[in-house]
Protein backbone atom coordinates (compact mmCIF):
# COMPACT_ATOMS: atom_id res chain seq x y z
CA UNK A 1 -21.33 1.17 14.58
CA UNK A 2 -19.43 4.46 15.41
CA UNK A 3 -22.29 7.35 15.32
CA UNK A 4 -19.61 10.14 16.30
CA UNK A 5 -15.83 10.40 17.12
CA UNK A 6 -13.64 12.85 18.28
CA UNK A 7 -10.20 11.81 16.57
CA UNK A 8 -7.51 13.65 15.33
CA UNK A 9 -8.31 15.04 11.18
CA UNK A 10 -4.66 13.49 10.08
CA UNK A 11 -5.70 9.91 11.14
CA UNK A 12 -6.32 7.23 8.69
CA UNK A 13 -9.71 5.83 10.54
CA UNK A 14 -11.15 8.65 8.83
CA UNK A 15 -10.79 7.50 5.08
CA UNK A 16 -10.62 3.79 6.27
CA UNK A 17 -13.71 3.60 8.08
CA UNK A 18 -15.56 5.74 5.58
CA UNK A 19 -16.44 8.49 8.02
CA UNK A 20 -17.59 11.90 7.58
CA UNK A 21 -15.66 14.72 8.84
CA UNK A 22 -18.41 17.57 9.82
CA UNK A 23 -17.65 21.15 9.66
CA UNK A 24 -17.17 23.02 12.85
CA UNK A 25 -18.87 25.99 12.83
CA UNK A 26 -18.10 27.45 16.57
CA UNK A 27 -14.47 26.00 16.67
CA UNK A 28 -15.54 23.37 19.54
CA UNK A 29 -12.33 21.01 18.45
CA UNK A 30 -9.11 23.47 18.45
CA UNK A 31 -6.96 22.84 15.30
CA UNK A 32 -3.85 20.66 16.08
CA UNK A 33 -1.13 22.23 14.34
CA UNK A 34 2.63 21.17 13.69
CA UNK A 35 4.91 23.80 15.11
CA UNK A 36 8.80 23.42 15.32
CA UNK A 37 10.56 23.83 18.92
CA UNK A 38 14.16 25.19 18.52
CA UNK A 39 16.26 26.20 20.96
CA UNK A 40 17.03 30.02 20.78
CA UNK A 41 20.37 29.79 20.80
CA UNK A 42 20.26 26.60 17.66
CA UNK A 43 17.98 29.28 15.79
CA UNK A 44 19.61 30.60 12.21
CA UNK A 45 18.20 32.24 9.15
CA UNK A 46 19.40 28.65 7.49
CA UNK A 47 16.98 27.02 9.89
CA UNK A 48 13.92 29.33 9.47
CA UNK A 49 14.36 28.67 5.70
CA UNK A 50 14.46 24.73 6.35
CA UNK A 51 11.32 24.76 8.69
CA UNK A 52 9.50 27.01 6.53
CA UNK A 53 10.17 24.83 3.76
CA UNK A 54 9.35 21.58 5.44
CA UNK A 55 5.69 23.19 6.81
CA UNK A 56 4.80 24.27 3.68
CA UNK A 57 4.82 20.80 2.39
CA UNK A 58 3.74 18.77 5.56
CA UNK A 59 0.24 19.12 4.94
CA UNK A 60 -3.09 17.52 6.36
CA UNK A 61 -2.97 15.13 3.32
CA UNK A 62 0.94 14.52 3.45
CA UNK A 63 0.59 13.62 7.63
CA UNK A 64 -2.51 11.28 7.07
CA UNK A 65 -0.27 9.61 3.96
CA UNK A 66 2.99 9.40 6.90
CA UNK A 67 0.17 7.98 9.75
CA UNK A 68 -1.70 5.42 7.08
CA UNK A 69 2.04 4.34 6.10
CA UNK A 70 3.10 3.21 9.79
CA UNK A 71 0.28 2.09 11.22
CA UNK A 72 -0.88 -1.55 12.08
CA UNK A 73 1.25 -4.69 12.22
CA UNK A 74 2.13 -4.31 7.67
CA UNK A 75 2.86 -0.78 8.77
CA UNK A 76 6.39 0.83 7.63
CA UNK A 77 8.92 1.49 10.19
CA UNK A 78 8.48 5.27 10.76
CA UNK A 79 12.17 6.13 10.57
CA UNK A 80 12.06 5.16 6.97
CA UNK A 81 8.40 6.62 6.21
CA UNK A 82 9.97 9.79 7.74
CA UNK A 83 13.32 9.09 5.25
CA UNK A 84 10.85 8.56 2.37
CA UNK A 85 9.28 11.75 3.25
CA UNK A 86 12.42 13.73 3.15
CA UNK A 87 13.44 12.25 -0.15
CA UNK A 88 10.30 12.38 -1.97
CA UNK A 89 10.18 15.88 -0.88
CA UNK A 90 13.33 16.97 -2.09
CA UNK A 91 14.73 17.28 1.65
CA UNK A 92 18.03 14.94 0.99
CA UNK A 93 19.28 17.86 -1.00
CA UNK A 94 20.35 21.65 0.03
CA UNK A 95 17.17 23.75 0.14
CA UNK A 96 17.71 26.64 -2.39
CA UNK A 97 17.01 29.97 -0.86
């Protein structure tokens, strides 16, 4: 029996295992955000416009959908969960501006 657990919000153990995620008041557990590296000299207005895109719609829910889809032995290969991603997303076509 698991009385408390200090896991990540995007993981799948949450929904699986039926547990409760408990509001945090005092911000004990820092948030664990996605944030794009690029290399300053790789950086474009193109490229802001792609990353901003591609944050908007890589939420909480989308990233525990990605984890739940790769993990375990049935799990999908993540290369074509990530694929998936990008083409369910609208991601395999020019981003309109």
């Amino acid at each position: 029996t698991i009385t408390a657990a200090n896991i990540f919000s995007t993981s799948p153990a949450i929904e699986q295992s039926n547990l409760v995620v408990l509001e945090d008041p005092k911000n004990a557990f820092l948030a664990a955000n996605v944030v794009p590296l690029v290399a300053s000299q790789k950086l474009s207005n193109e490229l802001k416009t792609v990353l901003d895109a591609v944050s908007a719609k890589l939420t909480t829910e989308a990233l525990i959908e990605l984890n739940t889809s790769v993990e375990g032995n049935q799990g999908v290969d993540p290369d074509e969960a990530a694929e998936k991603w990008i083409r369910d997303n609208g991601f395999d076509q020019p981003i309109q501006k």
